[in-house]
Protein backbone atom coordinates (compact mmCIF):
# COMPACT_ATOMS: atom_id res chain seq x y z
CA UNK A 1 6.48 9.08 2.31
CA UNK A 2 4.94 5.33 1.59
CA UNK A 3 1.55 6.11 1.27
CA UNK A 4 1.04 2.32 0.77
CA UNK A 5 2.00 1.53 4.14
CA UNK A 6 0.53 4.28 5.96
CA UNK A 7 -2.85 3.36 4.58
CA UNK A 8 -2.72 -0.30 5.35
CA UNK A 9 -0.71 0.66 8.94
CA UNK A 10 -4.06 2.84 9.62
CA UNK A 11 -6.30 0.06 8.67
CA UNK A 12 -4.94 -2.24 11.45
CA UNK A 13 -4.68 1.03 13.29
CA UNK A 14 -8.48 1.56 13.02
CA UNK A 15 -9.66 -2.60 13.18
CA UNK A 16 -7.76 -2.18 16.70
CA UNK A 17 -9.30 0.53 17.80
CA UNK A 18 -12.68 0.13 17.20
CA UNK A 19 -11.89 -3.61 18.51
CA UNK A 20 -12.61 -5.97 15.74
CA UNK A 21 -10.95 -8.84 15.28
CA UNK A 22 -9.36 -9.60 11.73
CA UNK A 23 -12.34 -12.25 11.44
CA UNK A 24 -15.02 -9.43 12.09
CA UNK A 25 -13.70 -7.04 9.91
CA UNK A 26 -12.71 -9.48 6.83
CA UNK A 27 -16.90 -10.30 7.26
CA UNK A 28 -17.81 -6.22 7.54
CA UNK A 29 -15.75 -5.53 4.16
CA UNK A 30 -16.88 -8.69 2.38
CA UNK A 31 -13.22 -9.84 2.16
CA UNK A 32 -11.22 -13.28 3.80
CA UNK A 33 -9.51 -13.13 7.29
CA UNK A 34 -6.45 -13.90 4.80
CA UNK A 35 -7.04 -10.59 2.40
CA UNK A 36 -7.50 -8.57 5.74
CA UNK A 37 -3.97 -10.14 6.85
CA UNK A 38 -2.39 -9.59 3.57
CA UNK A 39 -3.45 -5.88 3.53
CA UNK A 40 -2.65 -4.96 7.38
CA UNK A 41 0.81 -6.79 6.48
CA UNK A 42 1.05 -4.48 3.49
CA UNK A 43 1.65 -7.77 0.90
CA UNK A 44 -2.15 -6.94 -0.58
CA UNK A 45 -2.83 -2.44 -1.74
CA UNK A 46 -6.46 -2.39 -1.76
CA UNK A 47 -8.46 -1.18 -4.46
CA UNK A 48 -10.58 2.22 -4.79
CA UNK A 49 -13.24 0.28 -4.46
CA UNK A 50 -12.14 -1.98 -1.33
CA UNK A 51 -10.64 1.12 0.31
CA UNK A 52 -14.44 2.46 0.17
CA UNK A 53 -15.59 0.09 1.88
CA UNK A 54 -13.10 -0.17 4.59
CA UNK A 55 -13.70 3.55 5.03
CA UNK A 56 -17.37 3.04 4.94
CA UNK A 57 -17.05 0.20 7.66
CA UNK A 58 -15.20 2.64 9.84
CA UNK A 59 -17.46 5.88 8.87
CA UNK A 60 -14.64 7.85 7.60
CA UNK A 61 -13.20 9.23 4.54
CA UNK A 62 -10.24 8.04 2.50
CA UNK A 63 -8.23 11.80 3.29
CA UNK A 64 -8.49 10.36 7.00
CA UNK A 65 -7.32 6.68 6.13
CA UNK A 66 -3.78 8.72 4.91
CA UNK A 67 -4.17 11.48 8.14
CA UNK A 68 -1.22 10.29 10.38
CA UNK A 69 -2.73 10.65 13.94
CA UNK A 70 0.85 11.33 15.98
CA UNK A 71 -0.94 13.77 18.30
CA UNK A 72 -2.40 10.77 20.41
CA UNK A 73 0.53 8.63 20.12
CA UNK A 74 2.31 11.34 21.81
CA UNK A 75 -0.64 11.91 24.41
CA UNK A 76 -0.04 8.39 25.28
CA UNK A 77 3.75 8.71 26.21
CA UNK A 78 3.26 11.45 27.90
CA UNK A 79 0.72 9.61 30.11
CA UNK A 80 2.77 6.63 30.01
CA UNK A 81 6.30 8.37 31.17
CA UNK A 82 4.31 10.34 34.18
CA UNK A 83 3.04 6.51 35.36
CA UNK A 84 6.41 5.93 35.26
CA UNK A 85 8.02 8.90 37.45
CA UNK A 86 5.67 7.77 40.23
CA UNK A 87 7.12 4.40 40.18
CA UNK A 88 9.68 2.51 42.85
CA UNK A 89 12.83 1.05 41.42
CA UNK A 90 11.20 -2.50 41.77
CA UNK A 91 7.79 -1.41 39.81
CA UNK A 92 10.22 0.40 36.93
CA UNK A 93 11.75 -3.32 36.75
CA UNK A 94 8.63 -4.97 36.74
CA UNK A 95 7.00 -2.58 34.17
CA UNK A 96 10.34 -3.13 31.74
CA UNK A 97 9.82 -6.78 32.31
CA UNK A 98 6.29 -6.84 31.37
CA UNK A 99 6.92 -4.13 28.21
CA UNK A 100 9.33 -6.70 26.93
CA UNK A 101 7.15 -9.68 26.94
CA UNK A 102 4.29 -7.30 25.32
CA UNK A 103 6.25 -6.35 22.67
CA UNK A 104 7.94 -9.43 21.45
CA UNK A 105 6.55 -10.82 18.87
């Protein structure tokens, strides 16, 4: 397992989630919007030290920056796939369209 990526892939994770903007949370951590890119894009591993912060910021512990959270991912789907069973032929279409454009990056 890359434990490199799957602490800067919970990072962005997290910044998402508790809905700060790369700007905001480059300011919480004392770092540039740049450094926050660099590390979310996994070209920048953060130091012990910067790690402690970013787990400070986010009121967690580094053992739950590495914990892989699949439980909600699959709670989503779930969700997500009975939205879908209701749906008409035209609102499946719709709903792929819209996924696509989402998605794309």
């Amino acid at each position: 397992m890359n434990y490199q990526k799957l602490i800067t892939s919970n990072i962005k994770e997290l910044r998402l989630k508790n809905g700060l903007t790369q700007e905001q949370f480059a300011e919480k951590i004392g770092i540039t919007v740049n450094g926050v890119s660099n590390i979310e894009r996994n070209r920048y591993q953060p130091t012990a030290k910067m790690i402690d912060k970013i787990c400070t910021a986010f009121g967690i512990t580094p053992q739950e920056l590495l914990t892989i959270d699949s439980s909600a991912n699959e709670d989503l789907i779930k969700n997500i796939n009975t939205l879908l069973a209701n749906c008409s032929p035209r609102q499946l279409k719709k709903t792929y369209e819209i996924i696509q454009i989402l998605i794309k990056k």
